[in-house]
Protein backbone atom coordinates (compact mmCIF):
# COMPACT_ATOMS: atom_id res chain seq x y z
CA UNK A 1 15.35 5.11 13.74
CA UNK A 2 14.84 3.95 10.02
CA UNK A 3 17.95 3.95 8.04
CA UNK A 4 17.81 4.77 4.39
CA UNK A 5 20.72 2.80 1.94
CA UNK A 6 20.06 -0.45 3.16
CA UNK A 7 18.55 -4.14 2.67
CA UNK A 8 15.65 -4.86 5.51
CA UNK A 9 15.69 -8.14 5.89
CA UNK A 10 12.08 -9.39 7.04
CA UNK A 11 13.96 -9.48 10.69
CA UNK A 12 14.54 -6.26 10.49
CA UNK A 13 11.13 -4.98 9.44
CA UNK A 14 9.84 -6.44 12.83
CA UNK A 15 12.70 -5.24 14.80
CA UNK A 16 11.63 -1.49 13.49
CA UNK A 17 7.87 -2.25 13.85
CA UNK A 18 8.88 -3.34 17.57
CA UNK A 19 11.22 -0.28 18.28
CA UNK A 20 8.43 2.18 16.60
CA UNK A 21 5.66 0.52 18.95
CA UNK A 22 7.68 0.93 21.66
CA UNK A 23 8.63 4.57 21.31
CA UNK A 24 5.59 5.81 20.29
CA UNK A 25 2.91 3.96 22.41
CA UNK A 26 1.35 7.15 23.25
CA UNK A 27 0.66 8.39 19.79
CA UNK A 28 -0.83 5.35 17.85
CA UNK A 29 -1.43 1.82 17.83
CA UNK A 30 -0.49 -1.57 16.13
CA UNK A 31 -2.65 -3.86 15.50
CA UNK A 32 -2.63 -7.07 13.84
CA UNK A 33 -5.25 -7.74 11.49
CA UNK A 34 -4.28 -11.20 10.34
CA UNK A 35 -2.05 -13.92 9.94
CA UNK A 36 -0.50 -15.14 6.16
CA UNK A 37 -0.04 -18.45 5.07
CA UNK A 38 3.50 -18.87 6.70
CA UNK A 39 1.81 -17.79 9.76
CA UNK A 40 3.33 -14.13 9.42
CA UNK A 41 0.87 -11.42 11.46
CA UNK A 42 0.17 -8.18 8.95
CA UNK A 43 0.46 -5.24 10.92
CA UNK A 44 -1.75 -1.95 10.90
CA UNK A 45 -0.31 1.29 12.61
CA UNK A 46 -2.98 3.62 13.58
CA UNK A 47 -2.17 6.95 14.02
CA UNK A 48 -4.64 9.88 15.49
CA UNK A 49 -8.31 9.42 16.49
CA UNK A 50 -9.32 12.09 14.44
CA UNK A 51 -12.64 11.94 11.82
CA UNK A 52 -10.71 12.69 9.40
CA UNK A 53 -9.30 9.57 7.54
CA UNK A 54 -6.83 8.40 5.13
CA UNK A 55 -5.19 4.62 4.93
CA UNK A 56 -2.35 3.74 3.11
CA UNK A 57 -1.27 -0.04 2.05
CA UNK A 58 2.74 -1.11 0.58
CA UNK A 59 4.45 -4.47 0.23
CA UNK A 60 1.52 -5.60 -2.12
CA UNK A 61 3.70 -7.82 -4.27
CA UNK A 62 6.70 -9.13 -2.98
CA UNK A 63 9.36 -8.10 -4.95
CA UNK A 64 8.67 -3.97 -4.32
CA UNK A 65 10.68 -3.88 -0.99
CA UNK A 66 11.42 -0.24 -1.07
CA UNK A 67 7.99 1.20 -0.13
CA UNK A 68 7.51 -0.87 2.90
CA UNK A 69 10.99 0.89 4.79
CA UNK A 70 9.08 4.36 3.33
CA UNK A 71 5.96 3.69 5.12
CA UNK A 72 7.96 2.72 8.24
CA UNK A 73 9.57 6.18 8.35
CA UNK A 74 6.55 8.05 7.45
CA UNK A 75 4.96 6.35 10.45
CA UNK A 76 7.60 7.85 12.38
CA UNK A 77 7.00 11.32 10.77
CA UNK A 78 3.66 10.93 12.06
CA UNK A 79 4.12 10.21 15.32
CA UNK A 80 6.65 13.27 15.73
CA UNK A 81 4.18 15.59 14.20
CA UNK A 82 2.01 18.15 16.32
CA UNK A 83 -0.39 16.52 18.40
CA UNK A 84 -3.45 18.57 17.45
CA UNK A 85 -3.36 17.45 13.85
CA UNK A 86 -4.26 14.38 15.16
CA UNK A 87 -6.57 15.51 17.72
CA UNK A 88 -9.21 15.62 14.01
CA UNK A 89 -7.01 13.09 11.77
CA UNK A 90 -6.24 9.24 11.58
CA UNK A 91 -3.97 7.51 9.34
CA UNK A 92 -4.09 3.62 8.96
CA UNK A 93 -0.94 2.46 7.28
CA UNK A 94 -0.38 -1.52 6.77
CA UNK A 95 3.08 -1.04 5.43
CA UNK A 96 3.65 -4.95 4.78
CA UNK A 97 0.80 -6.28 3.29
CA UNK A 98 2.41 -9.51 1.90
CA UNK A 99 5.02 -10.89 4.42
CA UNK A 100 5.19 -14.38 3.61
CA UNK A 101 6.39 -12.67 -0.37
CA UNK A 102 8.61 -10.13 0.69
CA UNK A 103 10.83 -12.64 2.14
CA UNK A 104 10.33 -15.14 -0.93
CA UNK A 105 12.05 -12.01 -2.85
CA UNK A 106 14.11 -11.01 -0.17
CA UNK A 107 15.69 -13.55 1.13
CA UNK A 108 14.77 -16.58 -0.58
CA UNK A 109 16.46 -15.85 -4.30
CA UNK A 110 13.19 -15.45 -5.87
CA UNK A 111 13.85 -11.38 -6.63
CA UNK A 112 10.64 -10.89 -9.21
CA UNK A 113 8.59 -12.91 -7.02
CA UNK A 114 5.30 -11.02 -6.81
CA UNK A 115 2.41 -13.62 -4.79
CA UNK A 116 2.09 -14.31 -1.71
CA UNK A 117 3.20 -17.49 0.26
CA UNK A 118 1.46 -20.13 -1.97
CA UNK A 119 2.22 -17.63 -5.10
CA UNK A 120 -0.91 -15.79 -5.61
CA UNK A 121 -0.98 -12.03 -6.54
CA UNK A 122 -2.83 -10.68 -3.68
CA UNK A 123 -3.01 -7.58 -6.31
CA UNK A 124 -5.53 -9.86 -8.52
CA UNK A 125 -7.65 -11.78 -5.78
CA UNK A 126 -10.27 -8.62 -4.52
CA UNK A 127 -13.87 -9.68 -6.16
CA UNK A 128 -14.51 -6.79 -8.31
CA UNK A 129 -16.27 -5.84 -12.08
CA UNK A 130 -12.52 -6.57 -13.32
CA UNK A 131 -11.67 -9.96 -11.29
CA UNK A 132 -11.22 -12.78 -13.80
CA UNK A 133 -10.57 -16.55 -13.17
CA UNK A 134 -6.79 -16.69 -14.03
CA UNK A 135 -6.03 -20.10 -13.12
CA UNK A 136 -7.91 -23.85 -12.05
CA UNK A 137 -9.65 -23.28 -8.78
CA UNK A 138 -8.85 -19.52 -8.64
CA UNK A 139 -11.33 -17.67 -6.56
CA UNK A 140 -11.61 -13.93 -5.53
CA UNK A 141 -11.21 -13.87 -1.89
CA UNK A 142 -9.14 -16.92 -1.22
CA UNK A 143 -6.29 -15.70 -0.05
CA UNK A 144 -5.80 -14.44 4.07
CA UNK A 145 -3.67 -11.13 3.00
CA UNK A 146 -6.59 -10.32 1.05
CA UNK A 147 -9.25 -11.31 3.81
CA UNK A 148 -7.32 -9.33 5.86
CA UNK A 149 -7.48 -5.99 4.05
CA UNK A 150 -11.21 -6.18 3.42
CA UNK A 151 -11.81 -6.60 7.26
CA UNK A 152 -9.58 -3.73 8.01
CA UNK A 153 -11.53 -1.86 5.34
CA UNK A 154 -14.97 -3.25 6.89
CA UNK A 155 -14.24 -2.19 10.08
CA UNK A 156 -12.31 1.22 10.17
CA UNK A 157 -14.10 2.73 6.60
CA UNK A 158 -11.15 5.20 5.71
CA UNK A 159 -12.32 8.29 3.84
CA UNK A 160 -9.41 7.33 1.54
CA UNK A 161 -7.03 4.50 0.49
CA UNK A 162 -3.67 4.98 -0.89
CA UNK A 163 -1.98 1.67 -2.25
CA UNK A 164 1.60 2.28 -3.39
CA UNK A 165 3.52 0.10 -5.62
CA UNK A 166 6.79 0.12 -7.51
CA UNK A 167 7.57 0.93 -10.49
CA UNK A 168 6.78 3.70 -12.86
CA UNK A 169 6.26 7.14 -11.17
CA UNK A 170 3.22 6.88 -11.97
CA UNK A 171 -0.34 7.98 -10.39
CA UNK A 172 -3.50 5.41 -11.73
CA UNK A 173 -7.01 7.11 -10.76
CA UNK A 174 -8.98 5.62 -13.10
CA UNK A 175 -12.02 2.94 -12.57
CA UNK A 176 -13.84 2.11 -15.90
CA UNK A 177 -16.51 0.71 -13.18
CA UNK A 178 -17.12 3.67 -11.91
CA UNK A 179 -18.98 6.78 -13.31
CA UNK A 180 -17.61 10.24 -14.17
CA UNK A 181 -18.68 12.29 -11.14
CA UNK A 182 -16.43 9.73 -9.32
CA UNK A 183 -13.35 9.98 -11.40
CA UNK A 184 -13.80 13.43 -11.99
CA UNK A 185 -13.21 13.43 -8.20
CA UNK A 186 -10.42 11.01 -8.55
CA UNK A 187 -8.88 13.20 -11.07
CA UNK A 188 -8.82 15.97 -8.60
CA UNK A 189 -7.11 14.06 -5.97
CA UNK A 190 -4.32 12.55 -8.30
CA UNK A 191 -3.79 16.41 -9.58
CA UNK A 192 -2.60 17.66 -6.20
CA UNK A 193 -0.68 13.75 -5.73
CA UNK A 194 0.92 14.85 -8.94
CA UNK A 195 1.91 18.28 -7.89
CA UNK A 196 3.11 17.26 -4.79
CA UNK A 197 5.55 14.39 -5.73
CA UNK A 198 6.15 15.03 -9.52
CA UNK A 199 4.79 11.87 -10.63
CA UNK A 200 2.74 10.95 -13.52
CA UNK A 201 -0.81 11.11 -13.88
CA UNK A 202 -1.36 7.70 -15.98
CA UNK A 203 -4.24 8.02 -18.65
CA UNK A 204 -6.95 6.39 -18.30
CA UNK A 205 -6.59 3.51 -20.74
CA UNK A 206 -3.86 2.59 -18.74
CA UNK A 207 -5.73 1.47 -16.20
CA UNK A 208 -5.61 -2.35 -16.76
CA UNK A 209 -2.69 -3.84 -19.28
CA UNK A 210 -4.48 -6.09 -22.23
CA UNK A 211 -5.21 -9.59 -20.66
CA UNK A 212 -4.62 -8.29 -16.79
CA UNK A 213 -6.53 -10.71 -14.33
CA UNK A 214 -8.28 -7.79 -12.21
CA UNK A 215 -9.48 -7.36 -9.27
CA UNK A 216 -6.31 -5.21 -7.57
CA UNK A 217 -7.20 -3.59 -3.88
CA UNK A 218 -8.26 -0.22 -5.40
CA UNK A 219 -10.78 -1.85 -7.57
CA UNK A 220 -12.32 -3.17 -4.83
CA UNK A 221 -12.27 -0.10 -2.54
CA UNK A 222 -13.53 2.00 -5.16
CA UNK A 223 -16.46 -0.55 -6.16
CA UNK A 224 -17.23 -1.42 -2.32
CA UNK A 225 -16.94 2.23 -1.08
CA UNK A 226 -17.60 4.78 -3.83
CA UNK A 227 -14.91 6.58 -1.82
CA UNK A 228 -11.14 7.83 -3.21
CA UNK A 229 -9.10 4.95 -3.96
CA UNK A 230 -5.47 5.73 -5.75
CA UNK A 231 -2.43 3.62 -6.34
CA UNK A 232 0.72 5.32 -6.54
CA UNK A 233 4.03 3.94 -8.16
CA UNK A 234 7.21 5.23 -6.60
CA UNK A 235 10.74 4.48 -8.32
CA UNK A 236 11.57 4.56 -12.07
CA UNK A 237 10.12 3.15 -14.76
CA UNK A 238 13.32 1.75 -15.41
CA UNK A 239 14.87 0.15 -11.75
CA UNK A 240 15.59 -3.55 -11.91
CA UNK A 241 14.32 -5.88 -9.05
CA UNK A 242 15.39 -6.86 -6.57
CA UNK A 243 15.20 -2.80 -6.22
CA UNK A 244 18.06 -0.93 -4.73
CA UNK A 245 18.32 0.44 -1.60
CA UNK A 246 19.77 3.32 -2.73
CA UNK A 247 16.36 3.79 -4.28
CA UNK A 248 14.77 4.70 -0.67
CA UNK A 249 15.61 8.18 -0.49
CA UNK A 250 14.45 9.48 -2.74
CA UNK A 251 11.04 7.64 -3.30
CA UNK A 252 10.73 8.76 0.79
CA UNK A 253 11.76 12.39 -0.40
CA UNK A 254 8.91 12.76 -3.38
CA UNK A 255 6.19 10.64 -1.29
CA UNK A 256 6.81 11.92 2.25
CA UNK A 257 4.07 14.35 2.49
CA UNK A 258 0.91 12.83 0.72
CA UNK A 259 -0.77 11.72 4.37
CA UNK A 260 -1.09 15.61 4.42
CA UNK A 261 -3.01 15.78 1.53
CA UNK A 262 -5.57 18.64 1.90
């Protein structure tokens, strides 16, 4: 159903979310757990009823168009996978967090376009230790992709989150707000990430760039939840937005298997 090697238009992410819902109706459910400025609904897939819990987030910024398409496959991975693994498991995957920005990059000529619909980072509007004013009348909070995520993360309280971004290859576990037990744990997690897709364990000093804004969606989680919170960075260091579809593949290939994660 998902075709690797080409450009999804924003019409053709709903077509697949639409053919996906339809097909599998019987293994999971779509939600929508809010509406964007451009009055665009987010979607959640839900996958499972199991206790068991993992949720994963993509299209963060608007510009990293690859990982949504990824997520959209994996979803359908999921649903063709034995049905007593998710008899004790659930994954949550919003694979387009930021609609209103993926077609500002997409489709609109804005390629490194990274806000939302009114240009905010989404990534830098969760209230957390880190959050810092960035701008006149900048609040945490303000925006309704990020409102959105904290409900879903209210309401469903996911043993894990998994954001994935683009670029780098790159695993980031650290939280300088957190205490050691905590990343120790983190660590631990991001090891077997590592093993699985090859990617980078980033040290922890790299966990915020000198004069970064804070307040990104793992922040939060971690802060909010004291539970796992990781983002992953598919695709080279080195690809140029607007990424290439080519660049699918094999992000899918190296990332495919993490909502196994023992």
């Amino acid at each position: 159903m998902i075709e690797f090697g080409k450009i999804y238009k924003y019409s053709d992410y709903i077509c697949t979310v639409n053919m996906l819902k339809d097909k599998y109706n019987k293994n999971m459910r779509v939600i929508n757990i809010g509406k964007t400025w451009e009055n665009r609904d987010i979607a959640l897939f839900i996958i499972g009823r199991g206790n068991n819990s993992v949720a994963f987030s993509s299209g963060v910024h608007g510009r990293e168009s690859i990982n949504p398409v990824i997520m959209l496959k994996i979803i359908e991975d999921c649903c063709s996978y034995r049905e007593e693994y998710w008899r004790e498991n659930t994954l949550y995957v919003i694979p387009l967090l930021n609609p209103d920005g993926y077609v500002t990059a997409m489709e609109r000529g804005y390629r490194m376009w990274k806000g939302n619909g009114r240009g905010v980072d989404i990534n830098r509007n969760f209230p957390s230790v880190t959050w810092k004013k960035k701008f006149i009348g900048d609040k945490a909070l303000s925006e309704p992709e990020t409102m959105a995520l904290v409900r879903f993360f209210n309401q469903y309280k996911t043993d894990m989150y998994i954001d994935f971004h683009s670029r780098g290859k790159e695993i980031y576990y650290y939280r300088s707000a957190m205490d050691e037990e905590y990343n120790r744990k983190q660590l631990k997690i991001a090891g077997k990430i590592s093993k699985l897709t090859g990617y980078t364990i980033a040290e922890p000093f790299r966990e915020m760039e000198t004069g970064d804004g804070g307040g990104n969606t793992v922040h939060y989680f971690s802060e909010m939840y004291k539970k796992p919170a990781l983002t992953v960075e598919t695709v080279s260091g080195d690809a140029e937005f607007p990424l290439e579809p080519y660049e699918q593949k094999d992000a899918y290939n190296e990332i495919k298997d993490i909502w196994r994660l023992d």
